[in-house]
Protein backbone atom coordinates (compact mmCIF):
# COMPACT_ATOMS: atom_id res chain seq x y z
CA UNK A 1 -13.75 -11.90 19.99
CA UNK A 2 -12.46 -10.43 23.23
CA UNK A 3 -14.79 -8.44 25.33
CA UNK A 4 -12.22 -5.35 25.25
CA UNK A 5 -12.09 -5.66 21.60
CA UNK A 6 -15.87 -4.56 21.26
CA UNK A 7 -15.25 -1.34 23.11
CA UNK A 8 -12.80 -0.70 20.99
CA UNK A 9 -13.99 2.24 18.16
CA UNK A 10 -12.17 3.94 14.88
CA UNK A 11 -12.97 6.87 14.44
CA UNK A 12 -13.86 8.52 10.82
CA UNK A 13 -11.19 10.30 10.94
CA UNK A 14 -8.53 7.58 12.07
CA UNK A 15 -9.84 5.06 9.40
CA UNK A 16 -9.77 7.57 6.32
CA UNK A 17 -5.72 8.94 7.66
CA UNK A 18 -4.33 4.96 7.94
CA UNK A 19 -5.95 3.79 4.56
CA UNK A 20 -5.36 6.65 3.22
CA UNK A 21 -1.52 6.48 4.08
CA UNK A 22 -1.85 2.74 3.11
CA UNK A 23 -2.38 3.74 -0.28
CA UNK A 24 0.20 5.75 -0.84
CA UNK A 25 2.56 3.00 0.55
CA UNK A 26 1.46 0.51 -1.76
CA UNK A 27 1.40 2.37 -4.87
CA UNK A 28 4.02 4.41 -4.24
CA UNK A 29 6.96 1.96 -5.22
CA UNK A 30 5.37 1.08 -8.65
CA UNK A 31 5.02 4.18 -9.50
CA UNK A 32 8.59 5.13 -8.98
CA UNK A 33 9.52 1.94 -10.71
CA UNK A 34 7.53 3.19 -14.36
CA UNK A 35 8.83 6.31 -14.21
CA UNK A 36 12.43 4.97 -13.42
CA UNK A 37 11.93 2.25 -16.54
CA UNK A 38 9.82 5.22 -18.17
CA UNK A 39 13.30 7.86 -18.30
CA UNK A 40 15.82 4.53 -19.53
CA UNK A 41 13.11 4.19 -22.65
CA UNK A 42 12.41 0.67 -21.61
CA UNK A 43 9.45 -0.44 -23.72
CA UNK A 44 6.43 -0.08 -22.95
CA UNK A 45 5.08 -3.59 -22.37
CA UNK A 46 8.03 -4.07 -19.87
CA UNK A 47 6.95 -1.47 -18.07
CA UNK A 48 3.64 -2.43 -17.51
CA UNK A 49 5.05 -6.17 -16.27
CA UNK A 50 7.35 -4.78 -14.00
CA UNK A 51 5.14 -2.54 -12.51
CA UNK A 52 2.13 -4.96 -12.21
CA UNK A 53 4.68 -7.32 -10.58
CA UNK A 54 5.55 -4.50 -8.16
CA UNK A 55 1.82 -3.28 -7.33
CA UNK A 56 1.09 -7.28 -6.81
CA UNK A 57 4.05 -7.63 -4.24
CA UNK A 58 3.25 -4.64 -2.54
CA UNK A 59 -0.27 -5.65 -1.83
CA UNK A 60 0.70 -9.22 -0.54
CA UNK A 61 3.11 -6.95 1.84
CA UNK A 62 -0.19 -4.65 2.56
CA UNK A 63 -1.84 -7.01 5.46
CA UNK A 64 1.63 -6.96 7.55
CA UNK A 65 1.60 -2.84 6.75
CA UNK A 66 -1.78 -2.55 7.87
CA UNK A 67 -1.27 -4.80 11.05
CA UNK A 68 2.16 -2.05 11.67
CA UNK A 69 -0.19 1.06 10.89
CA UNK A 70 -2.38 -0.02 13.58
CA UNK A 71 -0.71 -0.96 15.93
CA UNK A 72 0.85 2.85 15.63
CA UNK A 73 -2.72 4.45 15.68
């Protein structure tokens, strides 16, 4: 670890806004993909692959979102 890296501190504040908004980007795509599957009447058990496919790819993508989101604050 880098001596300027121990100076560094997060705030509460900081933290809570940038997992917070982290959250929302992960989940945020399955979610629109059940409801889109949800208003065709795709069954049900489709539904709940495709999404679960989409949550898991999202959160593989969520360390390279994370390393963006700090990097902006």
């Amino acid at each position: 670890m880098k001596p300027q890296d121990e100076n560094k501190k997060v705030s509460t504040r900081s933290y809570y806004k940038m997992s917070t908004l982290l959250a929302i980007i992960i989940t945020m795509p399955g979610i629109a993909a059940l409801f889109t599957l949800r208003h065709f009447n795709i069954d049900i058990i489709y539904q709940v692959i495709i999404s679960s496919l989409i949550f898991l790819i999202c959160i593989g993508f969520s360390f390279k979102i994370s390393k963006y989101l700090v990097k902006l604050g």
